[in-house]
PDB file of N, CA and C in Angstrom:
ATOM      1  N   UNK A   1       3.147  10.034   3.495  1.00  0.00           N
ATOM      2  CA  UNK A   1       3.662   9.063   2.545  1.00  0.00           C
ATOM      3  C   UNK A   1       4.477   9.757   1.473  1.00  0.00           C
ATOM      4  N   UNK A   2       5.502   9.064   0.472  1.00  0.00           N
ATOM      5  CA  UNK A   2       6.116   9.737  -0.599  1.00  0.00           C
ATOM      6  C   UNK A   2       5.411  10.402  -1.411  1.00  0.00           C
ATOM      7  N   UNK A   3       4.172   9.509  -1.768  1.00  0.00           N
ATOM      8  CA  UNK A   3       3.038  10.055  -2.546  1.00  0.00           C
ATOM      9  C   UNK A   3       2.905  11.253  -2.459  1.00  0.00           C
ATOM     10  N   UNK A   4       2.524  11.094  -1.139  1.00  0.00           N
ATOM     11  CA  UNK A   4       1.710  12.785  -0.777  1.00  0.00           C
ATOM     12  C   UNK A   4       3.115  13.663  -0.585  1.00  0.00           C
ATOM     13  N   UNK A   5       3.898  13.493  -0.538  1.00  0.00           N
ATOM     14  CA  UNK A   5       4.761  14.553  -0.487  1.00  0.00           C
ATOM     15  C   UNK A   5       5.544  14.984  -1.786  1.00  0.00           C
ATOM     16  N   UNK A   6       5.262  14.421  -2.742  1.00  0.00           N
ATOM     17  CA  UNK A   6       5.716  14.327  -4.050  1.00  0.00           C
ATOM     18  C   UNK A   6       3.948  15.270  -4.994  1.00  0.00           C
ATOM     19  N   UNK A   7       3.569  14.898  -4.482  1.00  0.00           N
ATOM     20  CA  UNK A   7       2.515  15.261  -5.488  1.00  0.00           C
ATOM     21  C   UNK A   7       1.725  16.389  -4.990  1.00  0.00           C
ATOM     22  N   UNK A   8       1.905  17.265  -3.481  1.00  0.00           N
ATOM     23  CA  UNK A   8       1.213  18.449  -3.086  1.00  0.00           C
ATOM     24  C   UNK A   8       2.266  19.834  -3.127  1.00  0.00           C
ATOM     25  N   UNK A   9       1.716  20.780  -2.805  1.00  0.00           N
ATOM     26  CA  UNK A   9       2.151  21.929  -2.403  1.00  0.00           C
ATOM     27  C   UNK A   9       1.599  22.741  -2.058  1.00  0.00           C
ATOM     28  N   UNK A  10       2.018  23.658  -1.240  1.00  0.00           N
ATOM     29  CA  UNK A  10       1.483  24.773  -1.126  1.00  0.00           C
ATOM     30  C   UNK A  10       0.933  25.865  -2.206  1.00  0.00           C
ATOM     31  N   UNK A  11      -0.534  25.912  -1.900  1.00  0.00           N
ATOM     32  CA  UNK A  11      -0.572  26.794  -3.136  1.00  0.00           C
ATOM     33  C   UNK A  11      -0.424  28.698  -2.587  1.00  0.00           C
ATOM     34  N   UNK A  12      -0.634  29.361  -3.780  1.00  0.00           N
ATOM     35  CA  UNK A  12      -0.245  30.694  -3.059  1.00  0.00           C
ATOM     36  C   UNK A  12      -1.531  31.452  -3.233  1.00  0.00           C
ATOM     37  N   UNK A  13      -1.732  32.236  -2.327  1.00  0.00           N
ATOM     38  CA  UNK A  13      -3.094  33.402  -2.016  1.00  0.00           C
ATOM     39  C   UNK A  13      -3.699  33.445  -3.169  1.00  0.00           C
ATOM     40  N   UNK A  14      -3.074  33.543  -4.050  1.00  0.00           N
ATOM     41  CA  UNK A  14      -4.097  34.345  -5.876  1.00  0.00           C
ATOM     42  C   UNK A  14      -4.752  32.637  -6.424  1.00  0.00           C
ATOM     43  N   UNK A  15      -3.837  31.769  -6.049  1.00  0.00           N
ATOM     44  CA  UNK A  15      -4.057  30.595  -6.276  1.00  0.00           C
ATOM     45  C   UNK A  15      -5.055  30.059  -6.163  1.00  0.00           C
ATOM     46  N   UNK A  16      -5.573  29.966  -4.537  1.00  0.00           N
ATOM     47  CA  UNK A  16      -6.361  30.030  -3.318  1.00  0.00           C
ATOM     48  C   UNK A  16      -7.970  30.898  -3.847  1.00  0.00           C
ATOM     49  N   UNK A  17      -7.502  32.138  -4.078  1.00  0.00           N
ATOM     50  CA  UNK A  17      -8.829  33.147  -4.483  1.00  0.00           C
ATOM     51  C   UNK A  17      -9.164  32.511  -5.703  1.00  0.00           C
ATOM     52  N   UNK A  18      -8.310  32.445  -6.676  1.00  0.00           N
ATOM     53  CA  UNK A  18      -8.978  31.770  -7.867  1.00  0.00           C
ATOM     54  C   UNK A  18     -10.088  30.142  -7.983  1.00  0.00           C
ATOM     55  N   UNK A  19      -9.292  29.741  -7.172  1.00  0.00           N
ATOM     56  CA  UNK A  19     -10.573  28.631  -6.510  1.00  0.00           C
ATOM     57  C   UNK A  19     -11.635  28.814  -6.593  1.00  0.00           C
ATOM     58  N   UNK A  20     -11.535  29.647  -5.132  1.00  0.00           N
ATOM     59  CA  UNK A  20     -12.934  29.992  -4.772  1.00  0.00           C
ATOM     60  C   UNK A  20     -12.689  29.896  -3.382  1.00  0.00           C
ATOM     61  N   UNK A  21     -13.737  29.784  -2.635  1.00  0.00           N
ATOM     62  CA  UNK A  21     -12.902  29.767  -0.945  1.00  0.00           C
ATOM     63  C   UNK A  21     -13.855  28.453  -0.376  1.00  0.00           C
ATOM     64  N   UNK A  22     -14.432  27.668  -1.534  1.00  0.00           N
ATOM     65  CA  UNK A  22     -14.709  26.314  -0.831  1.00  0.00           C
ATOM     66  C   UNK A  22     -14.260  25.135  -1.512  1.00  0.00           C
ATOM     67  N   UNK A  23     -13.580  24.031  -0.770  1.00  0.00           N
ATOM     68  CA  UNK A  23     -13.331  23.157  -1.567  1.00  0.00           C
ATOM     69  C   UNK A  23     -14.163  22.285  -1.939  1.00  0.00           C
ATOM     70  N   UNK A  24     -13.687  21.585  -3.283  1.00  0.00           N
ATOM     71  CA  UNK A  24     -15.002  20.942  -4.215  1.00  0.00           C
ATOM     72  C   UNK A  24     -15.004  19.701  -4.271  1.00  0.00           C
ATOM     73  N   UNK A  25     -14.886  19.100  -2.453  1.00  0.00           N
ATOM     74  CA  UNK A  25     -14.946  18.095  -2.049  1.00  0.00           C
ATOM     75  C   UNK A  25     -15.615  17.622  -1.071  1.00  0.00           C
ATOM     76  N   UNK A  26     -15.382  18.441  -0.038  1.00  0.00           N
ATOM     77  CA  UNK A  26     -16.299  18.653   1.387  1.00  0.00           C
ATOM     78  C   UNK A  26     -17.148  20.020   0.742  1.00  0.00           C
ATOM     79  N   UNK A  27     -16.971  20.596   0.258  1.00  0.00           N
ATOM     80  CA  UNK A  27     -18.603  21.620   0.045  1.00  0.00           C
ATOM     81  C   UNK A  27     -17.877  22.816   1.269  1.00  0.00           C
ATOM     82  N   UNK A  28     -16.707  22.982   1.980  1.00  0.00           N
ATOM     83  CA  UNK A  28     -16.825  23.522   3.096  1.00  0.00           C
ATOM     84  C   UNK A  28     -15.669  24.705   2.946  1.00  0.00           C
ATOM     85  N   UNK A  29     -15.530  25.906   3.809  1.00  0.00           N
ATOM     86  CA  UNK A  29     -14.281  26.793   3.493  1.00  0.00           C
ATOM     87  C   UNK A  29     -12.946  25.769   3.393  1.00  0.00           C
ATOM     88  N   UNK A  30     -12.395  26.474   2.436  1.00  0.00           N
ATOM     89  CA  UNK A  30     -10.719  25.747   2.487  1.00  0.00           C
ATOM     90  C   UNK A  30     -10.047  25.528   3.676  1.00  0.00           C
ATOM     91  N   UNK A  31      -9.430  25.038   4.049  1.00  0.00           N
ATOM     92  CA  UNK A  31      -8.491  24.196   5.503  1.00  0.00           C
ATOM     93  C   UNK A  31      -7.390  23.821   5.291  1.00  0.00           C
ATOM     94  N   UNK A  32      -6.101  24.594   5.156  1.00  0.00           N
ATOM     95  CA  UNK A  32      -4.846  24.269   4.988  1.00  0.00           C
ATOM     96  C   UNK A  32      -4.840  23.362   3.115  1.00  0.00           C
ATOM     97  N   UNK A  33      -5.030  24.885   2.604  1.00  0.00           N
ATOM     98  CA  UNK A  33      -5.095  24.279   0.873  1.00  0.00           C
ATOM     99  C   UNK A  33      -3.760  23.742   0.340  1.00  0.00           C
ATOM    100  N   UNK A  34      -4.171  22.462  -0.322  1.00  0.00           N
ATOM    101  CA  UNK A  34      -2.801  21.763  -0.905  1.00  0.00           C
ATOM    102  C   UNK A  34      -3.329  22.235  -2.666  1.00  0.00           C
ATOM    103  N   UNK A  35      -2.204  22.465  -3.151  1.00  0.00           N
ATOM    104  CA  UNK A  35      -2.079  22.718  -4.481  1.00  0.00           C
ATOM    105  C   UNK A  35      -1.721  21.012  -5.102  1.00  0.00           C
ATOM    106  N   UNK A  36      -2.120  19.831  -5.743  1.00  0.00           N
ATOM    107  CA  UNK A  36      -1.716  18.804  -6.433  1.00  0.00           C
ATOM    108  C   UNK A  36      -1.485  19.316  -7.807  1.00  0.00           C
ATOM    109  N   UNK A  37      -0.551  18.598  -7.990  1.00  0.00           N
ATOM    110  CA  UNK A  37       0.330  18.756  -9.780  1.00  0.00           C
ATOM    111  C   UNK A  37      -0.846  18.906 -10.703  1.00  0.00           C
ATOM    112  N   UNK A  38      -1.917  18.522 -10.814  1.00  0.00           N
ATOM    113  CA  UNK A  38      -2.579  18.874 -11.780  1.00  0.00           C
ATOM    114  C   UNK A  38      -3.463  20.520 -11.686  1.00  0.00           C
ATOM    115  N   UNK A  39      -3.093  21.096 -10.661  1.00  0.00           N
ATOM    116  CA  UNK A  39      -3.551  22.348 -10.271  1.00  0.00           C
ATOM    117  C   UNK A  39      -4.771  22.839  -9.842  1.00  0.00           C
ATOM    118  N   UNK A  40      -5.016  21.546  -9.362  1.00  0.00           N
ATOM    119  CA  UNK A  40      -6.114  21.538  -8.431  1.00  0.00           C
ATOM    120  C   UNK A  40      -6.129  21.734  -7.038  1.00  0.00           C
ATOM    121  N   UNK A  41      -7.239  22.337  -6.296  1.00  0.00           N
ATOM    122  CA  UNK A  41      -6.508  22.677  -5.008  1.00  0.00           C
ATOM    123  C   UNK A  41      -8.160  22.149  -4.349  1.00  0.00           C
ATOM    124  N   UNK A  42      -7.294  21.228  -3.430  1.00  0.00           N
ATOM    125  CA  UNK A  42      -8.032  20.908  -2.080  1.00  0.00           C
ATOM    126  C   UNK A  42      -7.745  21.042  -0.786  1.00  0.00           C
ATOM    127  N   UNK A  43      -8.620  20.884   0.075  1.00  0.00           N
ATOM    128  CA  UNK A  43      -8.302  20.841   1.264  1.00  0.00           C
ATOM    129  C   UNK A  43      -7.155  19.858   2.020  1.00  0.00           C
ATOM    130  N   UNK A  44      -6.513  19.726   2.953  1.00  0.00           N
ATOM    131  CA  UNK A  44      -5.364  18.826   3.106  1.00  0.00           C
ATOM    132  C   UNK A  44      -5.996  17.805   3.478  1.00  0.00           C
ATOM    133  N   UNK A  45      -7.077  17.916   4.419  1.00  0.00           N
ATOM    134  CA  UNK A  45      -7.640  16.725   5.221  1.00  0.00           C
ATOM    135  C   UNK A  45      -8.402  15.913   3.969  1.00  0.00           C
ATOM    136  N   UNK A  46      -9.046  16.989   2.817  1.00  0.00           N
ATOM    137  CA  UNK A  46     -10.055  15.776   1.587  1.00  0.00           C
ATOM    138  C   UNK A  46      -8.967  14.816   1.106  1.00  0.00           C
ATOM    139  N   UNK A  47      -7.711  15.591   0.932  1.00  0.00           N
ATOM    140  CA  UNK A  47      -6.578  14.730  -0.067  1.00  0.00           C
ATOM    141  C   UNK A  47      -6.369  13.838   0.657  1.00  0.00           C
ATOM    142  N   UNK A  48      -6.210  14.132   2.106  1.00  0.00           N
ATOM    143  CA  UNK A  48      -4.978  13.071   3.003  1.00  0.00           C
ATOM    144  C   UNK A  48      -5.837  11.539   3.084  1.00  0.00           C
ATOM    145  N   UNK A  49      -7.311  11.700   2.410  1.00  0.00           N
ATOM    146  CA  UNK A  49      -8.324  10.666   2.869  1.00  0.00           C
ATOM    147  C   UNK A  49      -8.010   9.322   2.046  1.00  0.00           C
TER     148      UNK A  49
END
């Protein structure tokens, strides 16, 4: 959707480590991490839900 393509990105490795290496949605390792504008980073599949 525009949405989602307007409001994700790729985030980058240091990005990613700073996280943490689970996302704080599913509880589970990261899976193709989207960076959203507020600089939060989830998994693609938690966001795409």
């Amino acid at each position: 959707s525009g949405f989602k393509k307007s409001m994700n990105f790729q985030p980058l490795t240091v990005q990613v480590n700073a996280a943490g290496d689970l996302c704080a949605i599913c509880q589970e390792k990261m899976h193709a991490p989207i960076l959203l504008r507020c600089k939060h980073i989830f998994c693609e599949d938690c966001v795409s839900e």
